[in-house]
Protein backbone atom coordinates (compact mmCIF):
# COMPACT_ATOMS: atom_id res chain seq x y z
CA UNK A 1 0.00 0.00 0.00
CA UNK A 2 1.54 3.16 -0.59
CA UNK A 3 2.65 4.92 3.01
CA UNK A 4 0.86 8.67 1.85
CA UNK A 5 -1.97 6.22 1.42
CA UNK A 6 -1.55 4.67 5.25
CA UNK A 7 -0.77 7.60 6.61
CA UNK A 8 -3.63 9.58 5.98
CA UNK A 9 -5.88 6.76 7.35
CA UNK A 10 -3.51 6.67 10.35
CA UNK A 11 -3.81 10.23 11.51
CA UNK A 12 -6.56 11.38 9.54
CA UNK A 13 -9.14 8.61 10.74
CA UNK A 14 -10.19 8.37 13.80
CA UNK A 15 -11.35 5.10 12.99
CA UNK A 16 -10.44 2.09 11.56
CA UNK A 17 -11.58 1.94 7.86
CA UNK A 18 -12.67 -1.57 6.08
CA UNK A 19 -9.31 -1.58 5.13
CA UNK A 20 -7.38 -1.36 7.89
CA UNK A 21 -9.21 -4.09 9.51
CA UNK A 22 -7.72 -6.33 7.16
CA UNK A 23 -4.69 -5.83 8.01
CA UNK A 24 -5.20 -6.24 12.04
CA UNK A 25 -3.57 -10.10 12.00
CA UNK A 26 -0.31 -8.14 10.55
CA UNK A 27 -0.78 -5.54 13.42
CA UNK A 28 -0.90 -8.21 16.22
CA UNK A 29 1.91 -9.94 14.68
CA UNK A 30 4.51 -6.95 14.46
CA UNK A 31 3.18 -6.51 18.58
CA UNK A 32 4.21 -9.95 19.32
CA UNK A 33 7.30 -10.09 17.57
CA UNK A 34 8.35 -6.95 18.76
CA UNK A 35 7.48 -7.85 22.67
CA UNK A 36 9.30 -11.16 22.18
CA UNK A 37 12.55 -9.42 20.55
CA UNK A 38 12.82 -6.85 23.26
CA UNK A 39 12.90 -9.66 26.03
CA UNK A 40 15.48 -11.35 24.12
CA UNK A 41 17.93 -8.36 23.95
CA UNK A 42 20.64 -7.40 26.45
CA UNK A 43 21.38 -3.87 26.57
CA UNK A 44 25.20 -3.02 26.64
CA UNK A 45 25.66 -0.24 28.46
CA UNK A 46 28.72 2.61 27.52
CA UNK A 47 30.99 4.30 29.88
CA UNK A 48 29.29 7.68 29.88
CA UNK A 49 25.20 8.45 30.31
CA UNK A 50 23.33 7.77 27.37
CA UNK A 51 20.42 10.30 26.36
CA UNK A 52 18.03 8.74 24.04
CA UNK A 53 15.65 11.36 21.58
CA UNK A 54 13.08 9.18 19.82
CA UNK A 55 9.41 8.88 19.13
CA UNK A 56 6.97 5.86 19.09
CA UNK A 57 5.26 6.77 16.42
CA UNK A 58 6.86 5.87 12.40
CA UNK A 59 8.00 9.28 10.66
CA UNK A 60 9.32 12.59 11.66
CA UNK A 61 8.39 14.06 14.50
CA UNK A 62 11.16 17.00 15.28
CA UNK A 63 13.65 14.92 17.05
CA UNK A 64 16.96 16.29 14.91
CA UNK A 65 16.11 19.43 16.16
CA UNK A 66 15.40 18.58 19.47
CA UNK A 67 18.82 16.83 19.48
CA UNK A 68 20.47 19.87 18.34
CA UNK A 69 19.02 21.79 21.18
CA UNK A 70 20.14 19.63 23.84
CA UNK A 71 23.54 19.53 22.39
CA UNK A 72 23.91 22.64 22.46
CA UNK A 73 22.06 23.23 26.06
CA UNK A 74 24.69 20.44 26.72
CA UNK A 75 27.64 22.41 25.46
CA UNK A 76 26.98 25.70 27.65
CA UNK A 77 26.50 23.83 31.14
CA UNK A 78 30.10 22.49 29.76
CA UNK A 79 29.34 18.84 29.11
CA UNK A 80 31.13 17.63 25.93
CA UNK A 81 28.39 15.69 24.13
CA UNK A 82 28.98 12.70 21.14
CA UNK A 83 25.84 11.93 18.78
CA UNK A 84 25.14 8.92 17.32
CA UNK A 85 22.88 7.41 15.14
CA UNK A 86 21.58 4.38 12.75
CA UNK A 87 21.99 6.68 9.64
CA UNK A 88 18.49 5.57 8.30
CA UNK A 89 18.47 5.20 4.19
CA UNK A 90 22.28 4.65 3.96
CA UNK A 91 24.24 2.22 2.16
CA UNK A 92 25.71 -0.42 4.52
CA UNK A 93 25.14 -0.71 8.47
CA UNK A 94 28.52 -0.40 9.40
CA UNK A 95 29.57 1.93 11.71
CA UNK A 96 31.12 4.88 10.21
CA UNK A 97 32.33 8.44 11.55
CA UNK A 98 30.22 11.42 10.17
CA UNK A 99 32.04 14.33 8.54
CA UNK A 100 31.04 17.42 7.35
CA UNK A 101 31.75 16.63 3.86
CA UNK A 102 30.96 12.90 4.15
CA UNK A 103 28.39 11.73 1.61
CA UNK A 104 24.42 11.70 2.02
CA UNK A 105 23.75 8.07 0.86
CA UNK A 106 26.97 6.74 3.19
CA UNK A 107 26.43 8.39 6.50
CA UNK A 108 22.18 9.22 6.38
CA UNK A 109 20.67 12.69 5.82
CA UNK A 110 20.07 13.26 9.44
CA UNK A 111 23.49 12.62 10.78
CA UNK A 112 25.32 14.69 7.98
CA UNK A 113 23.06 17.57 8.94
CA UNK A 114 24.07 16.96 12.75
CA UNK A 115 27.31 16.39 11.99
CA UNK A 116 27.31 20.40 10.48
CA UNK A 117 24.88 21.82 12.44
CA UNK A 118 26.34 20.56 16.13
CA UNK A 119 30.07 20.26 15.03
CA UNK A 120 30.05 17.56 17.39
CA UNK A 121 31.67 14.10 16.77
CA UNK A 122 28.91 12.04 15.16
CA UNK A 123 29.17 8.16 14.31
CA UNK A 124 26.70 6.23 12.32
CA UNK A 125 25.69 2.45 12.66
CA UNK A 126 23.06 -0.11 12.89
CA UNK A 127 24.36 -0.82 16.24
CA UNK A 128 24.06 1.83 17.99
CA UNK A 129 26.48 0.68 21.49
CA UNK A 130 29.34 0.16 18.64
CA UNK A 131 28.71 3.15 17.13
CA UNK A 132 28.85 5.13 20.78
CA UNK A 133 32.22 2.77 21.80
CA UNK A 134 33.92 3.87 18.03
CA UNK A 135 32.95 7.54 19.03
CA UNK A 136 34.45 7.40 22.86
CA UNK A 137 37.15 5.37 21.44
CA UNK A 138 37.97 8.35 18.49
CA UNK A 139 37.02 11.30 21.15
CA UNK A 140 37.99 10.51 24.90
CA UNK A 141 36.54 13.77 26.10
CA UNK A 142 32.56 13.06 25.38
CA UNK A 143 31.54 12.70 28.15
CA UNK A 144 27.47 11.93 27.43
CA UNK A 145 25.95 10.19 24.13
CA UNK A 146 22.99 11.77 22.53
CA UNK A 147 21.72 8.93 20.27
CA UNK A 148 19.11 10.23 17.55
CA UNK A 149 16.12 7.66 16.73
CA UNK A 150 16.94 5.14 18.86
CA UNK A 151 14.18 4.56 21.68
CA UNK A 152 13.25 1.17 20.42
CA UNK A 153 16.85 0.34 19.88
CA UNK A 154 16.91 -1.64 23.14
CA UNK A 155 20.59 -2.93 22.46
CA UNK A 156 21.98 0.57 23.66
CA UNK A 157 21.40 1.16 27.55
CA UNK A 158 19.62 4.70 28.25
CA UNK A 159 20.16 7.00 31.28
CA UNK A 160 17.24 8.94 30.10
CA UNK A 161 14.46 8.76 27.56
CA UNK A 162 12.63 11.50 25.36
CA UNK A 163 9.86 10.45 23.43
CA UNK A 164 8.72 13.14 20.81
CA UNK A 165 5.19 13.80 19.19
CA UNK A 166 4.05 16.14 16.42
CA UNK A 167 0.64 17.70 16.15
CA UNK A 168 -0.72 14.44 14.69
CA UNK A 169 -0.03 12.72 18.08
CA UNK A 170 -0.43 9.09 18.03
CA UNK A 171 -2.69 8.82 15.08
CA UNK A 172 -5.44 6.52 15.54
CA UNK A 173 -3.65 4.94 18.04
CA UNK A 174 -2.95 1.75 16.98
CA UNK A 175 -0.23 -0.72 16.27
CA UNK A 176 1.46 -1.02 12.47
CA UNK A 177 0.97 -1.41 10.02
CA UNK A 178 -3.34 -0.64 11.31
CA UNK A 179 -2.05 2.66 12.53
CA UNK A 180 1.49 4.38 13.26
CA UNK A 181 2.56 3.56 16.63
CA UNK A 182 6.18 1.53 17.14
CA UNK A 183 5.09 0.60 20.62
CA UNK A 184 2.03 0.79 22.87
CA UNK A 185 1.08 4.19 24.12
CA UNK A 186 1.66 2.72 27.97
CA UNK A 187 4.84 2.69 26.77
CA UNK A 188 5.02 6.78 28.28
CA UNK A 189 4.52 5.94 30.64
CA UNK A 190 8.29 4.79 31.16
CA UNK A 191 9.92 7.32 29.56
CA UNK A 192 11.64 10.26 31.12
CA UNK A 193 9.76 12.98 29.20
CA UNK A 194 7.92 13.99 26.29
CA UNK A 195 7.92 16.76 23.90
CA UNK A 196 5.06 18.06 22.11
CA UNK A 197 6.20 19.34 18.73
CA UNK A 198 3.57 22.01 18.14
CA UNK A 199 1.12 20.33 20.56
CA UNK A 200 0.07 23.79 22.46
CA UNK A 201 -0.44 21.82 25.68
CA UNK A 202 -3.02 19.63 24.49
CA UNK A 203 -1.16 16.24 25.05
CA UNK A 204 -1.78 14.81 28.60
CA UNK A 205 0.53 12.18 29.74
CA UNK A 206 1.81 10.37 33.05
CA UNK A 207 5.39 12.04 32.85
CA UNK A 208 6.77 15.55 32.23
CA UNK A 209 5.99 16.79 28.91
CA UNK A 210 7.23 20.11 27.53
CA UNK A 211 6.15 22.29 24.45
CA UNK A 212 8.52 22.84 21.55
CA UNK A 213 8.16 24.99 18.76
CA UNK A 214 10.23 25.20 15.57
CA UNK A 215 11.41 29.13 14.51
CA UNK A 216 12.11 29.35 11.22
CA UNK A 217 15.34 31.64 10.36
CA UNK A 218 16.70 33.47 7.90
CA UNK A 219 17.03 31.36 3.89
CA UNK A 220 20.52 31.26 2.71
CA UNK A 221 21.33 30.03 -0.62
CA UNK A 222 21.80 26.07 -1.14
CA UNK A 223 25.20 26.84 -3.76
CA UNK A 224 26.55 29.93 -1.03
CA UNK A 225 25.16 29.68 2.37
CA UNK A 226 27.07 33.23 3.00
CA UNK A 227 24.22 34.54 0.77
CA UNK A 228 20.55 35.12 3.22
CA UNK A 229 17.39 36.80 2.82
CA UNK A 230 14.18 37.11 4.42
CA UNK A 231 10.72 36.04 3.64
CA UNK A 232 9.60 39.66 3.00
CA UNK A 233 12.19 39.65 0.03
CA UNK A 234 11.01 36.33 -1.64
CA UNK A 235 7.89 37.50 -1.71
CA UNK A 236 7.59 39.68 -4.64
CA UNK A 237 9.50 36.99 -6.54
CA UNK A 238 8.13 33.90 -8.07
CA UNK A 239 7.02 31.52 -8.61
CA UNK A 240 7.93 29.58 -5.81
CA UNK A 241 8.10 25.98 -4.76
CA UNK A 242 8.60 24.08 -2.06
CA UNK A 243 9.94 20.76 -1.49
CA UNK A 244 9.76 18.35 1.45
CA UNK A 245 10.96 15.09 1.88
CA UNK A 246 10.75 14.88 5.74
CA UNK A 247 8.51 12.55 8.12
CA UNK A 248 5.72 15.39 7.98
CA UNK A 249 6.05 17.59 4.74
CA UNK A 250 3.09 19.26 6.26
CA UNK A 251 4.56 20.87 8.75
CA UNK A 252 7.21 22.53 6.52
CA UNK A 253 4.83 23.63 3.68
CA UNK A 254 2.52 25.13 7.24
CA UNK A 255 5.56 27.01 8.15
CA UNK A 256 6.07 28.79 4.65
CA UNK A 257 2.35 29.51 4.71
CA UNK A 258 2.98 31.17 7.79
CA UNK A 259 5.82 33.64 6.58
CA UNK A 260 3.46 34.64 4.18
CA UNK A 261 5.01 32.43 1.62
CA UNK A 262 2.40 30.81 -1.71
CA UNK A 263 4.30 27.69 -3.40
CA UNK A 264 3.27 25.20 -5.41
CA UNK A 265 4.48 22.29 -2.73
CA UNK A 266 5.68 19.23 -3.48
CA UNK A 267 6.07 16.55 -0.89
CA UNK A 268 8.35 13.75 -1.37
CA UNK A 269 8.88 10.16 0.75
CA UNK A 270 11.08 10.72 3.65
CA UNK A 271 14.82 9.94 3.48
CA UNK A 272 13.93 10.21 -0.17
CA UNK A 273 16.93 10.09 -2.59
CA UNK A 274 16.91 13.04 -5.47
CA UNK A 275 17.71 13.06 -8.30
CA UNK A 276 17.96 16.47 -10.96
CA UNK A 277 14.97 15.30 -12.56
CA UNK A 278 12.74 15.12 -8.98
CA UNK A 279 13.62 18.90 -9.10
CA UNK A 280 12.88 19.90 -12.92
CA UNK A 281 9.83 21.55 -11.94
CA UNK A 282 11.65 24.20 -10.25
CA UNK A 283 13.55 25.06 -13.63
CA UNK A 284 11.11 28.06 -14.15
CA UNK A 285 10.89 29.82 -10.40
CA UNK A 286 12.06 29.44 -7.20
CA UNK A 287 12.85 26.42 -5.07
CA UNK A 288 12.56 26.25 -1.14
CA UNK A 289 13.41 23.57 1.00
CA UNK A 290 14.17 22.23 4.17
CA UNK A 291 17.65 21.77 5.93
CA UNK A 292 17.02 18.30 5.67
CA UNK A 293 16.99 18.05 1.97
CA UNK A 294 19.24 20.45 1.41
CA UNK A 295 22.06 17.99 1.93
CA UNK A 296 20.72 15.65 -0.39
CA UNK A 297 20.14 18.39 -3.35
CA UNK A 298 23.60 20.52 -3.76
CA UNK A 299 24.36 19.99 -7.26
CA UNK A 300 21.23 18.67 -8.33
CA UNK A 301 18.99 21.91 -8.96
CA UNK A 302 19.18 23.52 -12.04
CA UNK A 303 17.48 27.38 -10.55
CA UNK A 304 17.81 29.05 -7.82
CA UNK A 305 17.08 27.38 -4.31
CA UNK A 306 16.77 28.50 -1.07
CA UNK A 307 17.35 26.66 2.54
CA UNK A 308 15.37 27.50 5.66
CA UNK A 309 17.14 26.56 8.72
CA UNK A 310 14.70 26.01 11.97
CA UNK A 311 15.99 26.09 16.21
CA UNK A 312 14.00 24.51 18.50
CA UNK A 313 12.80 26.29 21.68
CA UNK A 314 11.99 24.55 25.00
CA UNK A 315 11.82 25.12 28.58
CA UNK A 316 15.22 25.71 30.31
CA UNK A 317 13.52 22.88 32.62
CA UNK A 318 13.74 19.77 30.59
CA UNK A 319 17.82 20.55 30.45
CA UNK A 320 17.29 20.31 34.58
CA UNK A 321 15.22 17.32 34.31
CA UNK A 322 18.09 15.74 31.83
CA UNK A 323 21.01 17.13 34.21
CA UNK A 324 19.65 15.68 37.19
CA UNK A 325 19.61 12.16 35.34
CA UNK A 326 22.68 12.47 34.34
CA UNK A 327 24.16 13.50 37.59
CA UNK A 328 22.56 10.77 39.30
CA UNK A 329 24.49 8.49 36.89
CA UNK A 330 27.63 9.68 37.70
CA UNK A 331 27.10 9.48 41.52
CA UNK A 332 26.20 5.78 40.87
């Protein structure tokens, strides 16, 4: 089935639709298999405190920039933080050191944009505990691991646990492939925290949960990032399109809207790989896109294209909740 299909009857529905029920064997399946697999696992645990940013829902949620945030919040209470990460869409699962000029399709779109956004010491790999010993073993002075995605990645020991929602929430709450949830939502209720990505304080839950909200900056061009301008100037040009290729294109074609932005939008699959000819409908105007994408596309767009960078803002208290987790771990 294709997964704009499924995902519109995930979050869109409230209830299950004729087809869906078909597919509820499948759902209690993937719930079985996925309890059983979890019992079998045995977490290795690193040297230093392990923060863990993920969501329990499938697709993007705002958990790169969330990561960003606490590296940063990290940085200026003078921890010296390490990311890692599976590097979802990549070629191989081996674990592999990000660079700033490393490659897209070998290291994963997220991590790459980490990687230059942090200037951290990032490490890619399907295991997650040998990407975080690789990374320790490469950069002695990390002293905590932020690992992005990885929540049900029960290999990799956690001294603290973020689960992230959008403004979708937890669909029609149900397991895949009926609806969009990893795990079930009691699984909250044993996480650290949650953060509500655009959620306005409408998500109740048994733990801490904190707002966050995405601010859009200033474009700078994808071929010269030196070059910026603002959305007042882009908008007596035109025409203008936008591309997304994130968990919830949505969310980025909302934001645009809101700058007082009209484009022609055109979503694409996330993790998506482009190619010049995915972006030949841009040859006559302007092209926007997301930071995201932007790693994927230098080189591939014919016309001018723009890059909007977003920060996340929280509550200076979920870096206290995180710091007294952490501290705890060290007194242990």
């Amino acid at each position: 089935m294709p997964a704009r299909w499924l995902q519109r009857q995930w979050f869109e529905q409230r209830r299950l639709t004729p087809a869906l029920w078909l597919l509820l064997p499948l759902a209690w399946l993937y719930a079985l298999v996925s309890g059983l697999r979890r019992r079998l696992i045995t977490p290795r645990r690193l040297s230093v405190p392990v923060v863990v940013v993920g969501n329990i829902t499938v697709g993007g949620a705002g958990k790169t920039p969330l990561t960003l945030w606490l590296a940063q919040q990290l940085k200026t209470r003078g921890w010296q933080p390490g990311i890692v990460s599976r590097g979802y869409g990549r070629r191989g699962d081996g674990v592999l050191e990000v660079k700033v000029d490393s490659r897209p399709d070998e290291v994963g779109d997220e991590p790459l944009l980490l990687a230059r956004r942090s200037g951290l010491p990032v490490w890619v790999g399907r295991r997650r505990a040998a990407a975080g010993e690789a990374l320790l073993a490469a950069c002695p002075a990390v002293d905590v691991i932020l690992c992005d995605d990885g929540l049900q990645h029960y290999a990799l020991a956690r001294d603290v646990e973020l689960a992230v929602f959008d403004a979708r929430g937890a669909g029609n709450g149900w397991r895949l492939p009926v609806g969009p949830l990893r795990e079930p939502l009691a699984r909250l209720r044993t996480v650290d925290a949650i953060v509500g990505n655009g959620f306005g304080g409408a998500l109740s839950a048994p733990v801490p949960v904190f707002d966050m909200t995405l601010q859009p900056g200033r474009f700078h061009r994808l071929d010269d990032p030196r070059q910026s301008c603002s959305a007042e100037e882009l908008k007596a040009r035109g025409p203008l399109h936008a591309l997304a290729g994130i968990g919830n294109p949505g969310r980025f074609f909302r934001t645009l809207e809101a700058l007082g932005l009209h484009c022609a939008n055109h979503p694409f699959p996330d993790h998506h790989a482009y190619s010049a000819a995915d972006l030949a409908f841009a040859r006559d105007g302007i092209l926007l896109m997301t930071e995201k994408d932007a790693v994927k596309c230098a080189g591939l767009t014919a016309g001018e294209t723009w890059v909007l960078p977003v920060e996340a803002e929280l509550s200076p208290a979920l870096i206290e909740l995180i710091l007294e987790k952490l501290r705890g771990r060290q007194a242990a």
